[in-house]
C-alpha atoms as a PDB file:
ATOM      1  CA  UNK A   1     124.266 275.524-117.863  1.00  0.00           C
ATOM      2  CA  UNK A   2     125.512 277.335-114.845  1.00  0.00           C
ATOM      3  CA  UNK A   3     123.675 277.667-111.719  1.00  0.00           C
ATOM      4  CA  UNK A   4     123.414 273.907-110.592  1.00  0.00           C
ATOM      5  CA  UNK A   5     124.111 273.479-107.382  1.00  0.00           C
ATOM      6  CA  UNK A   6     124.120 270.155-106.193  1.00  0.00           C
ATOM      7  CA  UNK A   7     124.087 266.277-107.696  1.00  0.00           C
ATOM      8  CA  UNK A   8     122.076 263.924-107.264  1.00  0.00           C
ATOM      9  CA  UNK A   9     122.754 260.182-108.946  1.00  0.00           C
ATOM     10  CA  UNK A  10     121.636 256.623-109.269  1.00  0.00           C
ATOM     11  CA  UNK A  11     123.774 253.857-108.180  1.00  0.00           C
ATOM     12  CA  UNK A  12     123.442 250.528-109.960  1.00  0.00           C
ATOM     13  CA  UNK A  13     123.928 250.624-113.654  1.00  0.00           C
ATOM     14  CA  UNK A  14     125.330 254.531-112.890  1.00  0.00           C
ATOM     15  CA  UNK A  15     127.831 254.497-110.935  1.00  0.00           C
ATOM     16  CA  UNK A  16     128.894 250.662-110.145  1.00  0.00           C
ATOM     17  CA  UNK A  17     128.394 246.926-112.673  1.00  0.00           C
ATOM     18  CA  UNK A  18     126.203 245.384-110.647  1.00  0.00           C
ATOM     19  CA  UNK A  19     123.416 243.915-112.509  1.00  0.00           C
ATOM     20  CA  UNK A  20     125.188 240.062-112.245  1.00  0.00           C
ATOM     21  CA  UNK A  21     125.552 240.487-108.295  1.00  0.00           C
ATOM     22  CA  UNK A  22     122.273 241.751-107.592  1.00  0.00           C
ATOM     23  CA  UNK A  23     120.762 239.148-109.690  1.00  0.00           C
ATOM     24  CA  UNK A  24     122.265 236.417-107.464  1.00  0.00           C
ATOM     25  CA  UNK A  25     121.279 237.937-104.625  1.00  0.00           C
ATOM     26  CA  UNK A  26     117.562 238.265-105.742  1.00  0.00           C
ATOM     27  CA  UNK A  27     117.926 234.499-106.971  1.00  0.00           C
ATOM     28  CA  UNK A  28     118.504 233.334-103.634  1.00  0.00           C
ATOM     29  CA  UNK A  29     116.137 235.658-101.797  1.00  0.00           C
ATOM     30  CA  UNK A  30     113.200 234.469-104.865  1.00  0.00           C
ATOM     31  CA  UNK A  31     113.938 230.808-103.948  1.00  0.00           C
ATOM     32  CA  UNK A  32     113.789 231.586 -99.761  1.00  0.00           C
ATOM     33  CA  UNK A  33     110.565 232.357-100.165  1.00  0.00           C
ATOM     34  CA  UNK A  34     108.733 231.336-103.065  1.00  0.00           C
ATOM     35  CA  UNK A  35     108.287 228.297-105.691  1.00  0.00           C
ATOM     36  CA  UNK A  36     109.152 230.856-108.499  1.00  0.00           C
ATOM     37  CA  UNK A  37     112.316 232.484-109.000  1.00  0.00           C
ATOM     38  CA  UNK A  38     112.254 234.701-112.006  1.00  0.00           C
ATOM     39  CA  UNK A  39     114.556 234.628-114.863  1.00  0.00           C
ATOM     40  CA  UNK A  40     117.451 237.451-115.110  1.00  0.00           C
ATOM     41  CA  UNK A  41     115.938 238.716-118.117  1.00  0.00           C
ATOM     42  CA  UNK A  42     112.396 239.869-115.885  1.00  0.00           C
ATOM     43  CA  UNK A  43     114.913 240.792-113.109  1.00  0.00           C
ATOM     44  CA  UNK A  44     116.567 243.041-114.899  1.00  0.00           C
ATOM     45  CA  UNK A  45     113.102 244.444-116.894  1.00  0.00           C
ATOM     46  CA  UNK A  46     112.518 246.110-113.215  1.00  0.00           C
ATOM     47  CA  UNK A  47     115.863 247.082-112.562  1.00  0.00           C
ATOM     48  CA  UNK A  48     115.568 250.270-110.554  1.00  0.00           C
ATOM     49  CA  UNK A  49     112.827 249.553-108.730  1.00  0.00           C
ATOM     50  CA  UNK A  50     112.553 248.097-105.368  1.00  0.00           C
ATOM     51  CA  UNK A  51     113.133 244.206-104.610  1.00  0.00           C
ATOM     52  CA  UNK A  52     109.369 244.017-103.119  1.00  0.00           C
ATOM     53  CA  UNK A  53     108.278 245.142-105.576  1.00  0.00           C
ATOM     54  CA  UNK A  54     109.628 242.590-108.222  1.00  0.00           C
ATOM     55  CA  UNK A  55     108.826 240.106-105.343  1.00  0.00           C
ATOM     56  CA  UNK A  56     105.035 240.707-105.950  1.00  0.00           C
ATOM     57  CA  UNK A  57     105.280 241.183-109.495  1.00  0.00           C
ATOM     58  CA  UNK A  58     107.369 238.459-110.998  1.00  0.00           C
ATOM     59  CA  UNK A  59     106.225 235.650-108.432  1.00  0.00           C
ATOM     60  CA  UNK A  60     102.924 234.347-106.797  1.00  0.00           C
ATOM     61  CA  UNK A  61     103.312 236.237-103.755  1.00  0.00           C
ATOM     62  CA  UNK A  62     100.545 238.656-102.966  1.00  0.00           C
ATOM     63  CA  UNK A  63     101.332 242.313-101.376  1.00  0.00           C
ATOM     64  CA  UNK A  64      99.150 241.670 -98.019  1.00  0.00           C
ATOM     65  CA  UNK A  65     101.440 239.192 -97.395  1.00  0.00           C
ATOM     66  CA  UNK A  66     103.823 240.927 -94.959  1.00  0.00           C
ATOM     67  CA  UNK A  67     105.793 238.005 -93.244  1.00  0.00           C
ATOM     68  CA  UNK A  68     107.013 236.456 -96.550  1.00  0.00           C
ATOM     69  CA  UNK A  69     107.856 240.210 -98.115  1.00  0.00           C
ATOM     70  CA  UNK A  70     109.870 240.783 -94.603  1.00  0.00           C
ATOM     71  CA  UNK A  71     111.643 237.474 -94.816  1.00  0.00           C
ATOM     72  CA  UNK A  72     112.819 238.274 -98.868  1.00  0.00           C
ATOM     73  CA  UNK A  73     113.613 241.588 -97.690  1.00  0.00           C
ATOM     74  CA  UNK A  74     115.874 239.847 -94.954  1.00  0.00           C
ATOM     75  CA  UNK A  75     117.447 237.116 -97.080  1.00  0.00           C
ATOM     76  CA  UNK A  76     118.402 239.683 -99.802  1.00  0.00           C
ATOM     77  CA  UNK A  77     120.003 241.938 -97.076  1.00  0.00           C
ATOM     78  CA  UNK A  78     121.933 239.086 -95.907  1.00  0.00           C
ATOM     79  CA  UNK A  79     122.863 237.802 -99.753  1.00  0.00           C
ATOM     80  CA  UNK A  80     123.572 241.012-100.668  1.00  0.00           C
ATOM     81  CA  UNK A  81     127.059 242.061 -99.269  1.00  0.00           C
ATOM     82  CA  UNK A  82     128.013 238.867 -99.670  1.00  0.00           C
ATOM     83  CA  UNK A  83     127.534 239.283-103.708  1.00  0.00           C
ATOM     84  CA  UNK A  84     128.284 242.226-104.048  1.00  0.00           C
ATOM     85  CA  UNK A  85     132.310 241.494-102.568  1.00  0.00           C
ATOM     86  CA  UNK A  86     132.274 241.054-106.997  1.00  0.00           C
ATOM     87  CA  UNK A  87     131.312 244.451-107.706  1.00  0.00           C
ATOM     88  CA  UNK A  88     133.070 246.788-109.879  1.00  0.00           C
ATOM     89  CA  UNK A  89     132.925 250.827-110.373  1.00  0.00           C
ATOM     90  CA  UNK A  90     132.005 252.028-113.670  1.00  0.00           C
ATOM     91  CA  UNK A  91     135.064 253.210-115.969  1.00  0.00           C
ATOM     92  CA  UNK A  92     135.596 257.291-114.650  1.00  0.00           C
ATOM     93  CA  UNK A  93     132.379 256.567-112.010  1.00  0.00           C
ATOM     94  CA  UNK A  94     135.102 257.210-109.211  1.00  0.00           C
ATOM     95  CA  UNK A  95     137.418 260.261-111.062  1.00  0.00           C
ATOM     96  CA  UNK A  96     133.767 262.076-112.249  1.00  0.00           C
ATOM     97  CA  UNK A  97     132.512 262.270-108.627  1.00  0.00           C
ATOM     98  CA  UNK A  98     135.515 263.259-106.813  1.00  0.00           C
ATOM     99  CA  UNK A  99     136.022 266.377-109.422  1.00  0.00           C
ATOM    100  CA  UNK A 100     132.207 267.585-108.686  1.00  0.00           C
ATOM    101  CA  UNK A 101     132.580 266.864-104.944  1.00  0.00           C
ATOM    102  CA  UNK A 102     136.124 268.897-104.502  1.00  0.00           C
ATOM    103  CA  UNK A 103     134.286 271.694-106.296  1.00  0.00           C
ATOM    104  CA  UNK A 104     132.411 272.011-103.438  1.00  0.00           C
ATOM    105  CA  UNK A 105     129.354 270.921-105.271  1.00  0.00           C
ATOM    106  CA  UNK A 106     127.294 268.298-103.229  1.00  0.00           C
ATOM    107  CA  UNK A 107     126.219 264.605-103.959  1.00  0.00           C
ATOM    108  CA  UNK A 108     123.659 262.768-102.966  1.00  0.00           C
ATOM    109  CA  UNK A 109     122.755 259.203-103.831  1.00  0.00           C
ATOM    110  CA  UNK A 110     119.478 258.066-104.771  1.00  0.00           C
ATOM    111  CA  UNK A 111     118.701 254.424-104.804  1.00  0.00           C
ATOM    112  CA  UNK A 112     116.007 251.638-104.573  1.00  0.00           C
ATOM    113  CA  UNK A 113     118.313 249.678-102.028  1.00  0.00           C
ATOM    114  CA  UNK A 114     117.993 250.213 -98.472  1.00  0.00           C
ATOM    115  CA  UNK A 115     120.279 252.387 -95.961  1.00  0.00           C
ATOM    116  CA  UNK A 116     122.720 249.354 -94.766  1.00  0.00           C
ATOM    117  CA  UNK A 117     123.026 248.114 -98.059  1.00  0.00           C
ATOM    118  CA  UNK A 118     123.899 251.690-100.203  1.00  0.00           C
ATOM    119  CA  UNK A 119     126.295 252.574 -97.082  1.00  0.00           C
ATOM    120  CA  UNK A 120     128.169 249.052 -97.598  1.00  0.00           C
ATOM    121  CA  UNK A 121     128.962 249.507-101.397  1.00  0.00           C
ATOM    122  CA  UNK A 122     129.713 253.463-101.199  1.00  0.00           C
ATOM    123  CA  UNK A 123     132.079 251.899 -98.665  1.00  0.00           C
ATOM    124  CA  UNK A 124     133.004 249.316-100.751  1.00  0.00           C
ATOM    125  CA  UNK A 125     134.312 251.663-103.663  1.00  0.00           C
ATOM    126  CA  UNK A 126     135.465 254.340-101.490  1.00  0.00           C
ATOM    127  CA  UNK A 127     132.819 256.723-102.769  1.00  0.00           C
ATOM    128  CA  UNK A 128     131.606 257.612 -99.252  1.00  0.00           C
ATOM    129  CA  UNK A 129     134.746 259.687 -99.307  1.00  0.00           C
ATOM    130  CA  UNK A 130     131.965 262.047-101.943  1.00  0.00           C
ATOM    131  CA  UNK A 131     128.871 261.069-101.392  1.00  0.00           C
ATOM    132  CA  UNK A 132     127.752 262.234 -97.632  1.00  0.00           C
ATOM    133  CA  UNK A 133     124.021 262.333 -98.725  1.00  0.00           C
ATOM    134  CA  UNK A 134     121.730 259.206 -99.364  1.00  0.00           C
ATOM    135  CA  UNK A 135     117.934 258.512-100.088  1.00  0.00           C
ATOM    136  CA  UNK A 136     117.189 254.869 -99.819  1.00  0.00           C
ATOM    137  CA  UNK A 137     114.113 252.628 -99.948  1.00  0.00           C
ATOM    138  CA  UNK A 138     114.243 253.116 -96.357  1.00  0.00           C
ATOM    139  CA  UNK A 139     113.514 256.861 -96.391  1.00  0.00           C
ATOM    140  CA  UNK A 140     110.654 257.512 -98.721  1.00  0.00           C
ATOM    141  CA  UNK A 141     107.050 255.946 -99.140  1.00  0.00           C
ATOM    142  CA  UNK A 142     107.007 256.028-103.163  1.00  0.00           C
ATOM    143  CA  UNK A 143     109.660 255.572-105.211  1.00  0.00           C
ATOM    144  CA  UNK A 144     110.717 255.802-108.549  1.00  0.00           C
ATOM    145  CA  UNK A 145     109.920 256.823-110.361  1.00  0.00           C
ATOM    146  CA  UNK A 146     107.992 258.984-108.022  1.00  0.00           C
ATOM    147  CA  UNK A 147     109.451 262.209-107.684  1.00  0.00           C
ATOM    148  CA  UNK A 148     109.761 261.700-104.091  1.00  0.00           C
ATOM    149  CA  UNK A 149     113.254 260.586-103.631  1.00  0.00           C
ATOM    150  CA  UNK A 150     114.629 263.154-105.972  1.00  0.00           C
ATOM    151  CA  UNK A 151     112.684 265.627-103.975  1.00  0.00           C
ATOM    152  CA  UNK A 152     114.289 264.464-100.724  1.00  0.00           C
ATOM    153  CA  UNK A 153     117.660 264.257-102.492  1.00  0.00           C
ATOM    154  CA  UNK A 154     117.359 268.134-103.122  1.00  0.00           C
ATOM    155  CA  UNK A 155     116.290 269.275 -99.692  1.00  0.00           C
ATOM    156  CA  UNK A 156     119.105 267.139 -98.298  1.00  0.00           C
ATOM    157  CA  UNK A 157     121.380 268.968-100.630  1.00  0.00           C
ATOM    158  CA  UNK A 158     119.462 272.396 -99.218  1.00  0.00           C
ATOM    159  CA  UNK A 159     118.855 273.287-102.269  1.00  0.00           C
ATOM    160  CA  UNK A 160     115.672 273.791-104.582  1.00  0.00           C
ATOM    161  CA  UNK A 161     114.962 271.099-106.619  1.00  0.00           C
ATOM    162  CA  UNK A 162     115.767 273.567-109.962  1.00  0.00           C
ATOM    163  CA  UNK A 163     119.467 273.873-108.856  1.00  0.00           C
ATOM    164  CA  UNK A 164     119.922 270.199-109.129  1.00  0.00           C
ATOM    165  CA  UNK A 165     121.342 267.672-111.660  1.00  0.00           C
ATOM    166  CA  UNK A 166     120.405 263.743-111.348  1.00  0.00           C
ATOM    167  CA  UNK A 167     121.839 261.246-113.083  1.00  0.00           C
ATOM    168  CA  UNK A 168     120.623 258.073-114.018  1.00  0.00           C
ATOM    169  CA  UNK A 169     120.176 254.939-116.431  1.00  0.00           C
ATOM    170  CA  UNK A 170     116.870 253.604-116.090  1.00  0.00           C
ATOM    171  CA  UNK A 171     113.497 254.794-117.256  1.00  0.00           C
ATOM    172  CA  UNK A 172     112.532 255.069-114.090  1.00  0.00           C
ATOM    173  CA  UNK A 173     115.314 257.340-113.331  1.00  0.00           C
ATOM    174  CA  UNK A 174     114.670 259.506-115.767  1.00  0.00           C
ATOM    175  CA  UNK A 175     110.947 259.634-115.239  1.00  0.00           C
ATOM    176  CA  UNK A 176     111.609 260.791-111.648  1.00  0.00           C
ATOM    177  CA  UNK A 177     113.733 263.399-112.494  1.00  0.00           C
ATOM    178  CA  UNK A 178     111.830 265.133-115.038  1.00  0.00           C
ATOM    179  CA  UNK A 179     108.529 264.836-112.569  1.00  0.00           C
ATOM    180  CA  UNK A 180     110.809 266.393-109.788  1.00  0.00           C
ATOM    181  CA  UNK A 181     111.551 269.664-111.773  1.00  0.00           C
ATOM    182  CA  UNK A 182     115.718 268.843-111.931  1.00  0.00           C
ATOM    183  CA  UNK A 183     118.171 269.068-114.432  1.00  0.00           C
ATOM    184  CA  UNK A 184     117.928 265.105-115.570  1.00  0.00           C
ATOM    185  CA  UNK A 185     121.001 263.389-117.590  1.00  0.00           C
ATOM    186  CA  UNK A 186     120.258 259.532-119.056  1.00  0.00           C
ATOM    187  CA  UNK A 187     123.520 257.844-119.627  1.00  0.00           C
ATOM    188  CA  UNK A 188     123.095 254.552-121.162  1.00  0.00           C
ATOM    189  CA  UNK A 189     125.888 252.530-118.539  1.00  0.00           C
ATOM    190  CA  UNK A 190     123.284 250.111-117.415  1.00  0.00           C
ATOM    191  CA  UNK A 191     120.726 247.796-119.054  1.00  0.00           C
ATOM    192  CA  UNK A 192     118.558 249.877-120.805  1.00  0.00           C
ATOM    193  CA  UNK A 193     119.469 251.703-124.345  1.00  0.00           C
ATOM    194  CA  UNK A 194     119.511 254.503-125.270  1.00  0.00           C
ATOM    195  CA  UNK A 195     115.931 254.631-127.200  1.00  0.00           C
ATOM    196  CA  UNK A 196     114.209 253.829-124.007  1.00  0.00           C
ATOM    197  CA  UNK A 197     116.401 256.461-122.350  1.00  0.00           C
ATOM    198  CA  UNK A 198     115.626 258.758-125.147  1.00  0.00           C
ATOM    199  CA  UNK A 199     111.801 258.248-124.554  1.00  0.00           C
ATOM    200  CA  UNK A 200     111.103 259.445-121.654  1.00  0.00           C
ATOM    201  CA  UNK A 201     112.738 262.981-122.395  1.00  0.00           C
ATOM    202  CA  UNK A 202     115.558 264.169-120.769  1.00  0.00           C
ATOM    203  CA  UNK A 203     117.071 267.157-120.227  1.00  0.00           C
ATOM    204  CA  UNK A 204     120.603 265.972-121.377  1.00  0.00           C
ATOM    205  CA  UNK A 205     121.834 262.918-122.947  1.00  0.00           C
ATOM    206  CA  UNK A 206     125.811 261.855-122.007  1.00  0.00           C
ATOM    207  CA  UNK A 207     127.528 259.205-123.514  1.00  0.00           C
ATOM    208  CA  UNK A 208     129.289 258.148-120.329  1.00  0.00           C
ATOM    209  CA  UNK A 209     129.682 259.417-117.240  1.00  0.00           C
ATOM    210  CA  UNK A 210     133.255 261.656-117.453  1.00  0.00           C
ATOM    211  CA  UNK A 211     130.717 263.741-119.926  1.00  0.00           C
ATOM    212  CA  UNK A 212     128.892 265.062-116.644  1.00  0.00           C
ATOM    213  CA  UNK A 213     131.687 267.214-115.814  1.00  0.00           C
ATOM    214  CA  UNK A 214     131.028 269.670-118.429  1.00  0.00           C
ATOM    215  CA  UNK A 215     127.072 270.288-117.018  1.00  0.00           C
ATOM    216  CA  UNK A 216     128.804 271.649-114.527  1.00  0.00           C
ATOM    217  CA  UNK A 217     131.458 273.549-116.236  1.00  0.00           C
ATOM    218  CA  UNK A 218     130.647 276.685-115.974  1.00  0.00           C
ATOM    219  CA  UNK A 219     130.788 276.158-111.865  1.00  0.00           C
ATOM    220  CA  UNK A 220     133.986 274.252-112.126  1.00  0.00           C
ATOM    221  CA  UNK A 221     136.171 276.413-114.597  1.00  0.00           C
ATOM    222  CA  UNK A 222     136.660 274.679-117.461  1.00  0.00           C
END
């Protein structure tokens, strides 16, 4: 597997627990702006995508409706941080990255928050020490799982899209990276299993994250 030049990963469910803090967030954002707030089991059935979107999906709000989507968007921000103080890496999240980074091999995170939000919990963790590249919600028009942010993630890399690995643990993750032509590992960390991982055909299947190492290993002399 040599030749991959650059990483590109998820976040949530990936590389950090946050499934319970996000979902407390949302709760309070749903319930700023509409008269249904959605159970955590629906929340999490569109994990990975981005919060407007379950806003319009899982409540009565309509997507012309730009004021109320702006004013979720802005209690979310402000919940968020404040939430997320609970957060918690995933167990060899931290020690995988920092390997693949001092290797000279770059990272860049690709998520469904926005900018402010990814830079606080990379932050947070310590993992901006690694990760010096982001796509957010902020910098694409479609997301996943569009190709489009894992096609940004490469060029930010400056690399081709073929010389890349992404990681993730959503379906939508995975659907992404095999429509954007990269190297795409499922790892089953978050809230989906593995048969719905499975499904959507990845390139690689890891058990947990210290496993990503080795796609790498020819680079990193094993």
């Amino acid at each position: 597997m040599a030749g991959y030049r650059a990483l590109l990963t998820d976040l949530d469910g990936t590389l950090i627990h946050s499934q319970d803090c996000i979902c407390d967030a949302l709760f309070a954002a749903f319930a700023k702006v509409s008269d249904v707030v959605p159970s955590k089991e629906d929340i999490l059935g569109m994990f990975g995508l981005p919060v407007e979107v379950m806003l319009t999906a899982l409540t009565n709000v309509r997507p012309d409706e730009k004021e109320v989507i702006a004013a979720f968007i802005d209690e979310y921000k402000r919940q968020y941080p404040i939430h997320m103080e609970r957060t918690r890496l995933i167990d060899g999240a931290w020690e995988t990255i920092r390997i693949i980074e001092n290797k000279g091999i770059p990272i860049c995170l690709i998520t469904s928050e926005r900018r402010k939000n990814a830079a606080h919990i990379l932050k947070q963790t310590g993992l901006h020490r690694y990760i010096r590249q982001m796509v957010t919600r902020d910098d694409v028009t479609c997301f996943k799982p569009d190709p489009e942010p894992i096609l940004k993630g490469a060029a930010a890399c400056g690399v081709s899209p073929g010389e890349c690995v992404y990681i993730g643990e959503s379906p939508f993750d995975i659907e992404a990276g095999v429509a954007a032509g990269v190297f795409t590992v499922a790892v089953p960390s978050g809230n989906w299993p593995l048969k719905a991982l499975a499904e959507k055909s990845p390139d690689c299947v890891i058990s947990d994250i210290t496993k990503l190492c080795s796609v790498f290993a020819g680079q990193m002399g094993k």
